[in-house]
PDB file of N, CA and C in Angstrom:
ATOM      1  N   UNK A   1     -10.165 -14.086  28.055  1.00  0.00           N
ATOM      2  CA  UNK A   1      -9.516 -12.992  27.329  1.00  0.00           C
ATOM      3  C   UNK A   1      -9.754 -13.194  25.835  1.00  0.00           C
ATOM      4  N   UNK A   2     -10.471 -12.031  25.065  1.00  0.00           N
ATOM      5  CA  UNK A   2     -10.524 -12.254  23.662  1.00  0.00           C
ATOM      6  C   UNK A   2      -9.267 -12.373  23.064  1.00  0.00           C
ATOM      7  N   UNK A   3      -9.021 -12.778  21.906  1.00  0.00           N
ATOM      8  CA  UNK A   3      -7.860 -12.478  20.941  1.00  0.00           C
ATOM      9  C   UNK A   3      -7.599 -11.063  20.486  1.00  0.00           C
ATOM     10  N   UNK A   4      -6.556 -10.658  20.142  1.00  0.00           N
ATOM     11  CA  UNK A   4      -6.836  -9.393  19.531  1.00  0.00           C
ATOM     12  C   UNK A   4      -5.070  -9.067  18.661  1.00  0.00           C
ATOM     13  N   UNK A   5      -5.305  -8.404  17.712  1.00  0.00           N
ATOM     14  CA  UNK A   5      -3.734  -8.492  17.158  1.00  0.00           C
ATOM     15  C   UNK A   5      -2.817  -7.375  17.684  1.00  0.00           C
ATOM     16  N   UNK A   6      -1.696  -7.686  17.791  1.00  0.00           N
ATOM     17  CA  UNK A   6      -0.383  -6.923  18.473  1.00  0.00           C
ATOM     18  C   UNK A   6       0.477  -6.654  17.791  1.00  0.00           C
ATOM     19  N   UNK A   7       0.828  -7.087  16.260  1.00  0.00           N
ATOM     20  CA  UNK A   7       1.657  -6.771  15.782  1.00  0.00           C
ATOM     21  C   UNK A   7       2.198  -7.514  14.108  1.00  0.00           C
ATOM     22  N   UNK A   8       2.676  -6.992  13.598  1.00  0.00           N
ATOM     23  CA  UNK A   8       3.087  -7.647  12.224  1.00  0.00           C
ATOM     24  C   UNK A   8       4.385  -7.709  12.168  1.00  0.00           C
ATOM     25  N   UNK A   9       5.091  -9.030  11.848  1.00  0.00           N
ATOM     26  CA  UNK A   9       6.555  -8.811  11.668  1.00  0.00           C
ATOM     27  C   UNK A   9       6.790  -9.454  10.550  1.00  0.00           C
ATOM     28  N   UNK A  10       8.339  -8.556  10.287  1.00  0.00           N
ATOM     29  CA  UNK A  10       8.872  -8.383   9.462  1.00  0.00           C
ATOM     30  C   UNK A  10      10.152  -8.883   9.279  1.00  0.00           C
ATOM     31  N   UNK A  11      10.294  -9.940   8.059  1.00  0.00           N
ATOM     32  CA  UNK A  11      11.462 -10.637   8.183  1.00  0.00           C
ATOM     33  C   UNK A  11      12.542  -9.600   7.041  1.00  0.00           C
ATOM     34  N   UNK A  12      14.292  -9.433   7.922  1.00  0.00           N
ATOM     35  CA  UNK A  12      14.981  -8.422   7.611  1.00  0.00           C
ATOM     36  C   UNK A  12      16.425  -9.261   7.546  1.00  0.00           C
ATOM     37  N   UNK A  13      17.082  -8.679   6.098  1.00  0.00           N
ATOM     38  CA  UNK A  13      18.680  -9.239   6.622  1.00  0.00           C
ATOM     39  C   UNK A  13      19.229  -8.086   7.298  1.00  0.00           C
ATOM     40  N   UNK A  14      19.139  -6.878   7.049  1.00  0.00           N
ATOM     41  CA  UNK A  14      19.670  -5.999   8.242  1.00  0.00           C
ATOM     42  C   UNK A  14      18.580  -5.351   8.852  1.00  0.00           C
ATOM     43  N   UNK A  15      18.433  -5.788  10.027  1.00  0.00           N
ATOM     44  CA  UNK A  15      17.374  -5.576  10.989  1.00  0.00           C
ATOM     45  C   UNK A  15      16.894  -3.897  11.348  1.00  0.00           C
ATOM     46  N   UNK A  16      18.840  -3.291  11.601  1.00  0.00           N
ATOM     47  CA  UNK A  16      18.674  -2.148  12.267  1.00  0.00           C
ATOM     48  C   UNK A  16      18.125  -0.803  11.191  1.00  0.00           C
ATOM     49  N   UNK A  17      18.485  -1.407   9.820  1.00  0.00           N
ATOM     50  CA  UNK A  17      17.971  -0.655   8.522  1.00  0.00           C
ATOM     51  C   UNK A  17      16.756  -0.623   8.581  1.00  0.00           C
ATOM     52  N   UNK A  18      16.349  -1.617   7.954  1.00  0.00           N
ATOM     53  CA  UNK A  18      14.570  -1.777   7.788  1.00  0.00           C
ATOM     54  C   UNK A  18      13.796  -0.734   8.700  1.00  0.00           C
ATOM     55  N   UNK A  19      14.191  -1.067  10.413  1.00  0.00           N
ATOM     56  CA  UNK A  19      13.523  -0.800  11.126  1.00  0.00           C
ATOM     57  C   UNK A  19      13.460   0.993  11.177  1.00  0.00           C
ATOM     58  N   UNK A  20      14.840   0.934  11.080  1.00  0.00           N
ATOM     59  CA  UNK A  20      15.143   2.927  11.060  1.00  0.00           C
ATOM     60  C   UNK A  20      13.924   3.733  10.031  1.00  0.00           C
ATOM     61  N   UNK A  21      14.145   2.685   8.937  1.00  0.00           N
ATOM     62  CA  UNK A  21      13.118   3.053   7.703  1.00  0.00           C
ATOM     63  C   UNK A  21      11.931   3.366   8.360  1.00  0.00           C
ATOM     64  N   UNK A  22      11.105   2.420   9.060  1.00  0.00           N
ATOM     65  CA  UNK A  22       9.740   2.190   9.139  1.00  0.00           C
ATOM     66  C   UNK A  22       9.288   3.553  10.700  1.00  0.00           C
ATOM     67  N   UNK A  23      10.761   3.468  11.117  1.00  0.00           N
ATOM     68  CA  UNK A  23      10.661   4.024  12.778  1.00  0.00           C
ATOM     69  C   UNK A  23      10.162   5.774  12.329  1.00  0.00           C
ATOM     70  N   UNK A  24      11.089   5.865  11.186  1.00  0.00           N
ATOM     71  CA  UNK A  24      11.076   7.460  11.100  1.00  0.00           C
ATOM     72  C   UNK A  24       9.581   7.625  10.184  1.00  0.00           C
ATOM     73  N   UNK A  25       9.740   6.619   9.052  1.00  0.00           N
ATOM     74  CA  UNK A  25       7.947   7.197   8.017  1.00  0.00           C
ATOM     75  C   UNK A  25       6.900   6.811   8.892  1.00  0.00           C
ATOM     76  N   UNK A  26       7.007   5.969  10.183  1.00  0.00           N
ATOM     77  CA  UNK A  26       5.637   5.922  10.896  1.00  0.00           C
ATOM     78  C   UNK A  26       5.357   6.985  11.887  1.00  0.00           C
ATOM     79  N   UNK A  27       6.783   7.347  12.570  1.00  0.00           N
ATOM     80  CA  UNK A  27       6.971   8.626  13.743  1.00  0.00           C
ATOM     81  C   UNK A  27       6.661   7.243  14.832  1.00  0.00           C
ATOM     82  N   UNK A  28       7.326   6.115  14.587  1.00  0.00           N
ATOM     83  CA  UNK A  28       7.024   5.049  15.427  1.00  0.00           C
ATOM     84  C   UNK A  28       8.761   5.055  16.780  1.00  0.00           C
ATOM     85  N   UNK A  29       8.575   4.928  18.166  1.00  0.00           N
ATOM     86  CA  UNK A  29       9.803   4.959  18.739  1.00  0.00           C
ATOM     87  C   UNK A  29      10.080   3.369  18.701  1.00  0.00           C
ATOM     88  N   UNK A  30      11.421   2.782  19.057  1.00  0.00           N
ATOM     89  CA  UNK A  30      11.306   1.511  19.414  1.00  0.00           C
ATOM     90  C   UNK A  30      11.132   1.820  21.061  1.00  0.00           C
ATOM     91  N   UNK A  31      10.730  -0.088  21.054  1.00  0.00           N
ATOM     92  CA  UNK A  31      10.286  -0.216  22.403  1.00  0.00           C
ATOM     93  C   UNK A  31      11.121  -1.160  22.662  1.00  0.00           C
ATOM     94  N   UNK A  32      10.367  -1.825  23.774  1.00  0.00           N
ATOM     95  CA  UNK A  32      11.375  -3.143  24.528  1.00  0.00           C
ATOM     96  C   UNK A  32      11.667  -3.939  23.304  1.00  0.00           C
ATOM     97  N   UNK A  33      12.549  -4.548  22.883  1.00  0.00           N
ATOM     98  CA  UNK A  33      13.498  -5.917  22.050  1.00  0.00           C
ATOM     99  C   UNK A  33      13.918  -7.395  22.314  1.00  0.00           C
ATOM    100  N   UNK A  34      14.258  -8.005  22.198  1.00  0.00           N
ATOM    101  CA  UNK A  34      14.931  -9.045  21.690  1.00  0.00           C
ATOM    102  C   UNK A  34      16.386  -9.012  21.611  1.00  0.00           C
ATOM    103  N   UNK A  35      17.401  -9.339  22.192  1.00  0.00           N
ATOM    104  CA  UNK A  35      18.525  -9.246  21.119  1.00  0.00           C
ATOM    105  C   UNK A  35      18.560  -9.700  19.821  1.00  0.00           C
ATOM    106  N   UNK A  36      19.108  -8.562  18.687  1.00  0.00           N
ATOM    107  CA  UNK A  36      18.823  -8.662  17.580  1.00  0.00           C
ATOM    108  C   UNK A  36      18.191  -8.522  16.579  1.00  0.00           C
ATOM    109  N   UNK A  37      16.527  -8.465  17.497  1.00  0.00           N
ATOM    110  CA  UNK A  37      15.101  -7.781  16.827  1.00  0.00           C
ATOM    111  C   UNK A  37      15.006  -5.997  17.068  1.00  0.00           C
ATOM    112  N   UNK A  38      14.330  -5.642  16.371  1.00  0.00           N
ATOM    113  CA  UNK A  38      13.466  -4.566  16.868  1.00  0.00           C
ATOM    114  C   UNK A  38      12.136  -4.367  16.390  1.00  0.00           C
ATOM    115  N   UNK A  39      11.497  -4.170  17.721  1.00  0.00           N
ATOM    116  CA  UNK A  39      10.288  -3.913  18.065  1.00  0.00           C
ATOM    117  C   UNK A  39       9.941  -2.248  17.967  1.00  0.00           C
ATOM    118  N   UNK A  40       8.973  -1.860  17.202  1.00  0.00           N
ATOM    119  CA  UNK A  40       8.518  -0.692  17.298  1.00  0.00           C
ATOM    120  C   UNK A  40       7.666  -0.640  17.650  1.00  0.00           C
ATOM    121  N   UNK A  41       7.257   0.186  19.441  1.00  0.00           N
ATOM    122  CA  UNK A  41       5.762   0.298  19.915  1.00  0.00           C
ATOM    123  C   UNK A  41       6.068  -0.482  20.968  1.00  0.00           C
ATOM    124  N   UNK A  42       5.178  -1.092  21.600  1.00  0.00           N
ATOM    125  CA  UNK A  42       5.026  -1.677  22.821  1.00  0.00           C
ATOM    126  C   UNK A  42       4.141  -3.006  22.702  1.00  0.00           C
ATOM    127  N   UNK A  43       3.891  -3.515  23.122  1.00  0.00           N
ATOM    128  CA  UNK A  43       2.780  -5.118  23.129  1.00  0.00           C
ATOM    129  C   UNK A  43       1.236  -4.214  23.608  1.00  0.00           C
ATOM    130  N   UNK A  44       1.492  -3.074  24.453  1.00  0.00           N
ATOM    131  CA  UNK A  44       0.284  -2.407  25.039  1.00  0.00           C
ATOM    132  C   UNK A  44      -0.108  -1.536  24.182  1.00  0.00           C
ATOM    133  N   UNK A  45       0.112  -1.203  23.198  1.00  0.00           N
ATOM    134  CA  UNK A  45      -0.086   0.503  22.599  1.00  0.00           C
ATOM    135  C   UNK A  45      -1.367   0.101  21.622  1.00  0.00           C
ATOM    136  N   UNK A  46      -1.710   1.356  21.596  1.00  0.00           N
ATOM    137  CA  UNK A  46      -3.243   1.089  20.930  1.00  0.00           C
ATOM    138  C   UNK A  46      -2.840   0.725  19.536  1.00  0.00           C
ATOM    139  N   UNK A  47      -1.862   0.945  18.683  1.00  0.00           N
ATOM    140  CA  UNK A  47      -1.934   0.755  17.492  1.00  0.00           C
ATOM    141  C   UNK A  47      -0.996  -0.803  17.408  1.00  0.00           C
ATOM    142  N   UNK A  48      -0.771  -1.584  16.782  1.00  0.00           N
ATOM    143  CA  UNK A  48      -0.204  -2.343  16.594  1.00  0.00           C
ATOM    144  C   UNK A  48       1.454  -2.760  16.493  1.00  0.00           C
ATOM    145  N   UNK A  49       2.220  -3.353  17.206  1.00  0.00           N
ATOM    146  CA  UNK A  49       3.539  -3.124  16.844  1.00  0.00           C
ATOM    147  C   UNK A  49       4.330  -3.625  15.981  1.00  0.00           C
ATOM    148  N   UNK A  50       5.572  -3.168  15.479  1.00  0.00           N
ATOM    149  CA  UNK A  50       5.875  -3.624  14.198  1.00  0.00           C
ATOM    150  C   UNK A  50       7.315  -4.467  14.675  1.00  0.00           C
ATOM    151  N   UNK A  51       7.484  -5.316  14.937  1.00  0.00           N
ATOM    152  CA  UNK A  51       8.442  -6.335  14.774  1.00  0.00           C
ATOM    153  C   UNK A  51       9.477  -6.654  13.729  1.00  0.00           C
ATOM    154  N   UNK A  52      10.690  -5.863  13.797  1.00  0.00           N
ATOM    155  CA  UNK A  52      11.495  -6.588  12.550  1.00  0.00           C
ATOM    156  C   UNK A  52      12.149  -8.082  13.420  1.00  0.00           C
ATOM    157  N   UNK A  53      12.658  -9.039  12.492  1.00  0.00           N
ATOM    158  CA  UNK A  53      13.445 -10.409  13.423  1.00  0.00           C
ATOM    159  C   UNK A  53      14.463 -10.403  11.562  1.00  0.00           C
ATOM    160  N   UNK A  54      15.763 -10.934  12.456  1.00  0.00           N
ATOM    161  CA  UNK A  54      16.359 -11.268  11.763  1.00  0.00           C
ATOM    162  C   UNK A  54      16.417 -12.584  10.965  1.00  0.00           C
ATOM    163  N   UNK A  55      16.876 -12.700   9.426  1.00  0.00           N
ATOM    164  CA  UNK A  55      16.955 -13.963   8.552  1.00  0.00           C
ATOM    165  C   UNK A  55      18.120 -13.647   8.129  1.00  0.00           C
ATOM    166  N   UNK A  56      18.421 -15.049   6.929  1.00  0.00           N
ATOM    167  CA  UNK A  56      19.700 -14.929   6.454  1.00  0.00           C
ATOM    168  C   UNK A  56      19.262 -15.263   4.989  1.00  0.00           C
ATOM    169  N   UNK A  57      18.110 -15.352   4.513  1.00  0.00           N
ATOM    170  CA  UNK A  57      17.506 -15.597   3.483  1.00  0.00           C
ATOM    171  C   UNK A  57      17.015 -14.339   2.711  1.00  0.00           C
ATOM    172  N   UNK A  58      17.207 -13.197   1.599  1.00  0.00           N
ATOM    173  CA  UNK A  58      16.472 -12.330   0.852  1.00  0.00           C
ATOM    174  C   UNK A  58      15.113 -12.525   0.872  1.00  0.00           C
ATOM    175  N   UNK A  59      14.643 -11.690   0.756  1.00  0.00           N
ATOM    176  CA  UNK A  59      13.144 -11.956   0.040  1.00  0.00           C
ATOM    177  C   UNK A  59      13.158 -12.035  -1.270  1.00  0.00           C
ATOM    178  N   UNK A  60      12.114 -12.886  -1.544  1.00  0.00           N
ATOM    179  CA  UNK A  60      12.249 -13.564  -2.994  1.00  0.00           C
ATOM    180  C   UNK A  60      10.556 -13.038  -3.475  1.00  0.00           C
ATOM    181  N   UNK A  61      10.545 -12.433  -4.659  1.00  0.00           N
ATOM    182  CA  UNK A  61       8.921 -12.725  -5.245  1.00  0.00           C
ATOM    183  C   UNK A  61       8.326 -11.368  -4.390  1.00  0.00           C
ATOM    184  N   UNK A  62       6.986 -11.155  -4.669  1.00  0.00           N
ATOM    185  CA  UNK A  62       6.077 -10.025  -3.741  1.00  0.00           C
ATOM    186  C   UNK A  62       5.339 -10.794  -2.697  1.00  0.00           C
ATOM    187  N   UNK A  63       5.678  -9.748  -1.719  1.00  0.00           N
ATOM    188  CA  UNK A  63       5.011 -10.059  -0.069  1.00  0.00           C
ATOM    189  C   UNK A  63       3.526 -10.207  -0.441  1.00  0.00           C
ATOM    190  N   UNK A  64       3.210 -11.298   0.053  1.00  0.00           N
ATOM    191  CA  UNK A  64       1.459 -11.270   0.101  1.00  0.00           C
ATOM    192  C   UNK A  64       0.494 -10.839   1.098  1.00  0.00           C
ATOM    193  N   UNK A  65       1.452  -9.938   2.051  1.00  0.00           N
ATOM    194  CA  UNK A  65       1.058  -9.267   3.210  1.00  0.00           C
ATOM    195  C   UNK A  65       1.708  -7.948   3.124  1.00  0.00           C
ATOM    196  N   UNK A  66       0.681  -6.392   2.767  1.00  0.00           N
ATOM    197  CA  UNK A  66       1.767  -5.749   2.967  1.00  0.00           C
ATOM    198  C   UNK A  66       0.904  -4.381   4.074  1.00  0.00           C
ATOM    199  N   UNK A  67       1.557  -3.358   4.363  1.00  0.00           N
ATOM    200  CA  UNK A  67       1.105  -2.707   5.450  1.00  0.00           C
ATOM    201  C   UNK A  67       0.348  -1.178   4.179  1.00  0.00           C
ATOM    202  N   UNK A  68      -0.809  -0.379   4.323  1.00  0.00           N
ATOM    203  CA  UNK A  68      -1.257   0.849   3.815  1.00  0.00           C
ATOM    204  C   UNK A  68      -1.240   1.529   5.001  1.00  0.00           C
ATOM    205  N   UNK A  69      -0.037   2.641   4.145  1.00  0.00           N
ATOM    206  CA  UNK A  69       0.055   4.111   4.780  1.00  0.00           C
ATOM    207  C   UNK A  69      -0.921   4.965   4.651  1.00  0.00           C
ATOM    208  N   UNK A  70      -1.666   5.888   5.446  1.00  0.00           N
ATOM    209  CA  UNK A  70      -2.033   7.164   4.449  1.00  0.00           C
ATOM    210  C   UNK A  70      -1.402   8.092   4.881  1.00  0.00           C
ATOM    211  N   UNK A  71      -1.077   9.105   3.767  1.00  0.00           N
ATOM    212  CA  UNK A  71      -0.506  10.441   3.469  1.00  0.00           C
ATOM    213  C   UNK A  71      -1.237  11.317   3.452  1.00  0.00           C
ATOM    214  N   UNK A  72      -1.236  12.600   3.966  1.00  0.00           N
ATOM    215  CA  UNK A  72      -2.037  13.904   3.155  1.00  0.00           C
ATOM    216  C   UNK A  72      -1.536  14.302   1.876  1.00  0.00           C
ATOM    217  N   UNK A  73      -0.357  14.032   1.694  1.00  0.00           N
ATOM    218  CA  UNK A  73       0.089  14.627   0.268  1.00  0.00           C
ATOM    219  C   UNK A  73       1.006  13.577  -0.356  1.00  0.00           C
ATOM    220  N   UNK A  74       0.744  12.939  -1.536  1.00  0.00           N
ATOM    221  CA  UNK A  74       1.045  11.242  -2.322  1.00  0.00           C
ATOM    222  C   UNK A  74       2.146  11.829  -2.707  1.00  0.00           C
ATOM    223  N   UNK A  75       2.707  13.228  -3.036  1.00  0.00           N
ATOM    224  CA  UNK A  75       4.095  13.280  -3.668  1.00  0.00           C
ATOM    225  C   UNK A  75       5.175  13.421  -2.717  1.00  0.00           C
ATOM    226  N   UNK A  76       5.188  14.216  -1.703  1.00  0.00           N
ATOM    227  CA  UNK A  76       5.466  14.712   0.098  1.00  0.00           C
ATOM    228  C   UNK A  76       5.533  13.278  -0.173  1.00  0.00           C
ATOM    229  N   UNK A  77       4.769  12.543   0.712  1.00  0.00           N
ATOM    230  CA  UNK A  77       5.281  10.605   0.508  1.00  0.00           C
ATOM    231  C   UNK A  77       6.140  10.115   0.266  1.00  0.00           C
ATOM    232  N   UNK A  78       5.895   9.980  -1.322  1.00  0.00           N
ATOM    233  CA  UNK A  78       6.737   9.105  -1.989  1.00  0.00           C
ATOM    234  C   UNK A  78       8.180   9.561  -1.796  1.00  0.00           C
ATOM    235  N   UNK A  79       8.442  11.103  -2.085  1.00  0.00           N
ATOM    236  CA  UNK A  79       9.606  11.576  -1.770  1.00  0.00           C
ATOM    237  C   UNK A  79       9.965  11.307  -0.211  1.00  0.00           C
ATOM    238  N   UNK A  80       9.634  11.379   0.712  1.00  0.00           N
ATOM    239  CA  UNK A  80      10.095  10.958   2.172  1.00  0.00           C
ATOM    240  C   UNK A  80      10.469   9.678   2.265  1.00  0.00           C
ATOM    241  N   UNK A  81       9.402   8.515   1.335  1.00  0.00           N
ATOM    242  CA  UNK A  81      10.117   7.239   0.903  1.00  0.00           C
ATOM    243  C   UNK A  81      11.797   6.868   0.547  1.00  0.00           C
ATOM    244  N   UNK A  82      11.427   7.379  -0.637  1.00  0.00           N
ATOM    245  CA  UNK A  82      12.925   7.417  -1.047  1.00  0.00           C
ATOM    246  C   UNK A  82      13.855   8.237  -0.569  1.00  0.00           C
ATOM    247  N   UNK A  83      13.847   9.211  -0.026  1.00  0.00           N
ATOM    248  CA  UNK A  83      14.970   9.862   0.897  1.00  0.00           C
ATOM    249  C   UNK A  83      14.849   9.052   1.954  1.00  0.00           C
ATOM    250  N   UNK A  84      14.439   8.348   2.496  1.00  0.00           N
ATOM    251  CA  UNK A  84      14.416   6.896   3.731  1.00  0.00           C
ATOM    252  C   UNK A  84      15.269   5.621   3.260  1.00  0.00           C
ATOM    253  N   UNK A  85      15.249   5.539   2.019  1.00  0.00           N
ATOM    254  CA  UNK A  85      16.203   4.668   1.233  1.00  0.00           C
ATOM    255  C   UNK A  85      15.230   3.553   0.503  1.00  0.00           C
ATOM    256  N   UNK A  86      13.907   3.888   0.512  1.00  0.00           N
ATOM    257  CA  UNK A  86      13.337   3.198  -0.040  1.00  0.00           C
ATOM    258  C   UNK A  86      12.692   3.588  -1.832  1.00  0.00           C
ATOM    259  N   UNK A  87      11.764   2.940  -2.192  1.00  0.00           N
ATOM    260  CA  UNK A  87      11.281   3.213  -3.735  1.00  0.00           C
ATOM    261  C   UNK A  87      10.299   3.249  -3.912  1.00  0.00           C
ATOM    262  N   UNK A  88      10.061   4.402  -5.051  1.00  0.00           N
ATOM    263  CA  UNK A  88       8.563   3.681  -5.894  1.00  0.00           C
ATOM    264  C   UNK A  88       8.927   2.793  -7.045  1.00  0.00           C
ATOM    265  N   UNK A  89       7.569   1.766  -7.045  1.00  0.00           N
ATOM    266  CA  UNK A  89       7.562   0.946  -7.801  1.00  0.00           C
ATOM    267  C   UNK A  89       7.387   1.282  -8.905  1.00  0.00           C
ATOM    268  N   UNK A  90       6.898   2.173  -9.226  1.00  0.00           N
ATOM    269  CA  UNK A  90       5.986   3.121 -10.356  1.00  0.00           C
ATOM    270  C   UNK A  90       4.735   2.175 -11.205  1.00  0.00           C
ATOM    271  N   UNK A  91       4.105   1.399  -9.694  1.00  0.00           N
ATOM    272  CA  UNK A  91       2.800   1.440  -9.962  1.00  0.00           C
ATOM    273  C   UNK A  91       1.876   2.394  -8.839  1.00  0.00           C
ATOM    274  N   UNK A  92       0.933   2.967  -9.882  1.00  0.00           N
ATOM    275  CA  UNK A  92      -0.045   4.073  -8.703  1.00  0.00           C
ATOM    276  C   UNK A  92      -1.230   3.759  -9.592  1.00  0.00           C
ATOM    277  N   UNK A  93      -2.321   3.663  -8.708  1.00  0.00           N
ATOM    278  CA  UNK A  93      -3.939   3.734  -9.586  1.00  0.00           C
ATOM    279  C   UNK A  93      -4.214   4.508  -8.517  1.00  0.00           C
ATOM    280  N   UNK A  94      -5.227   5.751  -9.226  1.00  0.00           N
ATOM    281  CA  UNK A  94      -6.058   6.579  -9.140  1.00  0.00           C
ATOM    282  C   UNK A  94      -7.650   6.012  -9.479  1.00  0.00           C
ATOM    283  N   UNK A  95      -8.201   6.594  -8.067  1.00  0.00           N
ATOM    284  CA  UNK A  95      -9.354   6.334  -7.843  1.00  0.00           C
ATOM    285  C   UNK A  95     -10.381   7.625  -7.661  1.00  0.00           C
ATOM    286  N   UNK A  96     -11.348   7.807  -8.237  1.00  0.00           N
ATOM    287  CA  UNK A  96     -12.477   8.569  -7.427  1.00  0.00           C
ATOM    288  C   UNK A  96     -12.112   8.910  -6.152  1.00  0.00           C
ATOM    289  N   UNK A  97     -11.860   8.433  -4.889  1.00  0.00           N
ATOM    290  CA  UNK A  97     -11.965   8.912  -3.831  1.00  0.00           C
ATOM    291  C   UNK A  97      -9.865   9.119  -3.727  1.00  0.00           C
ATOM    292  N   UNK A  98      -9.377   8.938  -4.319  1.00  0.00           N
ATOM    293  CA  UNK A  98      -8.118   8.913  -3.885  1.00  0.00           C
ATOM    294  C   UNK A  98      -6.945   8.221  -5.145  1.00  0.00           C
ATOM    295  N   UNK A  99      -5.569   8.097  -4.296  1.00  0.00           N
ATOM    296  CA  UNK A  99      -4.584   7.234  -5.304  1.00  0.00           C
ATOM    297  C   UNK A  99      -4.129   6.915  -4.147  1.00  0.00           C
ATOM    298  N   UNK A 100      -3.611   5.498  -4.846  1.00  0.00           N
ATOM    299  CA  UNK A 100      -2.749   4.725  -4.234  1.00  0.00           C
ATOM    300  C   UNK A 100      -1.353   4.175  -5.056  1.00  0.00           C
ATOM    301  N   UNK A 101      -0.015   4.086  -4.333  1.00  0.00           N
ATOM    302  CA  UNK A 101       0.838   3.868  -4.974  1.00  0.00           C
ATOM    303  C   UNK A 101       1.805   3.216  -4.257  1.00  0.00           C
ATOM    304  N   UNK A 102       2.369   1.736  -4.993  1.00  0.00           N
ATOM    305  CA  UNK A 102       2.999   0.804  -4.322  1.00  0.00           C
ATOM    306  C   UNK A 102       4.302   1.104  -4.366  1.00  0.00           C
ATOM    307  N   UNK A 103       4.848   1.282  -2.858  1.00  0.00           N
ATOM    308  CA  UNK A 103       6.186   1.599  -3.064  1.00  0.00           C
ATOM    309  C   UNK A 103       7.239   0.390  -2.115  1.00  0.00           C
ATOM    310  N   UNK A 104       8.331   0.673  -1.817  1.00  0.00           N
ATOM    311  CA  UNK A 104       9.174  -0.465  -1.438  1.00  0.00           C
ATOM    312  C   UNK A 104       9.896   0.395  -0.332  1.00  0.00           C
ATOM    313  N   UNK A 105      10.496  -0.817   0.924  1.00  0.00           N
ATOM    314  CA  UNK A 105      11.782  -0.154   1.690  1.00  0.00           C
ATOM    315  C   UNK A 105      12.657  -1.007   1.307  1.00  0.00           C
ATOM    316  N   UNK A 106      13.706  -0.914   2.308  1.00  0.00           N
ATOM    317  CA  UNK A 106      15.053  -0.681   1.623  1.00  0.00           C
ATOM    318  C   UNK A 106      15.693  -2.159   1.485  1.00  0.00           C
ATOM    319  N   UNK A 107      14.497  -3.162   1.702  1.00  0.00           N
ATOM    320  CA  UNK A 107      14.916  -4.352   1.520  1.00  0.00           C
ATOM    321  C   UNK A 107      13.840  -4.416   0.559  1.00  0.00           C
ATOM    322  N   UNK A 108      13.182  -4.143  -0.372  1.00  0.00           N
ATOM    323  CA  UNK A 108      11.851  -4.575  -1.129  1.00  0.00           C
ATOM    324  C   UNK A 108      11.028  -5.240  -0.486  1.00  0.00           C
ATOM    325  N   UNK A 109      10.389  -4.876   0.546  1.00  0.00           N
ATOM    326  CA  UNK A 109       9.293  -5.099   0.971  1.00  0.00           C
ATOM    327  C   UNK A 109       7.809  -4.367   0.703  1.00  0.00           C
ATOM    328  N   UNK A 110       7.261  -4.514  -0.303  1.00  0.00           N
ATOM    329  CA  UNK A 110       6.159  -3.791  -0.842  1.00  0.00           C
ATOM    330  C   UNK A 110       5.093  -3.026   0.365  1.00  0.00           C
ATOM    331  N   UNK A 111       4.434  -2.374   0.110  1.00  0.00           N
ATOM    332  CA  UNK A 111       3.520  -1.399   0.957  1.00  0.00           C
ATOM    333  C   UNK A 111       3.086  -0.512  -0.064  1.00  0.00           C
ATOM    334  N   UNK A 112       1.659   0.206   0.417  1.00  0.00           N
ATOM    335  CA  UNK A 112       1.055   1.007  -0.292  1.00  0.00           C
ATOM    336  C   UNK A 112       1.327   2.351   0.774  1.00  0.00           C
ATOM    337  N   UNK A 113       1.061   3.555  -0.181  1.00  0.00           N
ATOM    338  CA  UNK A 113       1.207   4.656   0.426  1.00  0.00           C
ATOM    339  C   UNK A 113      -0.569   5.219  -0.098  1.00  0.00           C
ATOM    340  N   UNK A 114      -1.496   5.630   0.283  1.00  0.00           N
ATOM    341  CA  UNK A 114      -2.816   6.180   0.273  1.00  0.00           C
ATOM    342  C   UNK A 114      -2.975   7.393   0.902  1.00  0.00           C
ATOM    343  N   UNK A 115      -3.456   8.000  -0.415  1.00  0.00           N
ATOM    344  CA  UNK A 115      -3.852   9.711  -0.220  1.00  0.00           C
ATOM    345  C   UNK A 115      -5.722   9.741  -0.306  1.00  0.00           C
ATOM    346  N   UNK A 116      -6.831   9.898   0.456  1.00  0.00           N
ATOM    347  CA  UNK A 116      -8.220   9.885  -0.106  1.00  0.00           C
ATOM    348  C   UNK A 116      -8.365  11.735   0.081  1.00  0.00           C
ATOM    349  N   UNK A 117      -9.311  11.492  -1.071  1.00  0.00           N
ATOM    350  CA  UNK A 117      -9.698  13.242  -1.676  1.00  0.00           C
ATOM    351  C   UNK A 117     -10.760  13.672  -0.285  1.00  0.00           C
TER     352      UNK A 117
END
């Protein structure tokens, strides 16, 4: 059996937050769990699943792992962001083919949101 990746997780002090965040801006359902975790997606699903697990520790400093969204429309986005309870950072670079702009959920966990022309 090759290797192949299943999922990225995400360390949360409130688990059921984070995840609500990520469940509704991905259109992701949860799947089977953990007590205490939530899993969005399945271990089988073609796209990857997103794992929150609980800590008792904040995040400290910027994630050196973070997930790119793309959007059809970067302002539509950002605003669905923050009505989710999350932020922009109010860094965005604009590119030739597109912009990108680093925004946060509701624990500061960094992510990009990507619009290409």
């Amino acid at each position: 059996m090759a290797n192949r990746w299943i999922g990225v997780t995400v360390d949360c002090l409130d688990v059921q937050r984070v995840a609500r965040f990520w469940s509704v801006l991905l259109d992701r359902p949860e799947g089977p769990s953990m007590p205490g975790w939530v899993y969005l997606g399945h271990v089988d699903d073609a796209q990857p699943r997103l794992v929150f697990q609980p800590v008792t520790e904040p995040k400290q400093g910027k994630v050196r792992l973070h997930l790119d969204v793309l959007v059809d429309d970067i302002d539509a986005g950002i605003a669905q962001v923050v009505s989710l309870g999350g932020r922009f950072t109010g860094e965005r670079h604009d590119y030739d083919e597109g912009v990108v702009v680093v925004m946060a959920d509701p624990e500061g966990n960094e992510f990009c949101l990507s619009q290409f022309y």
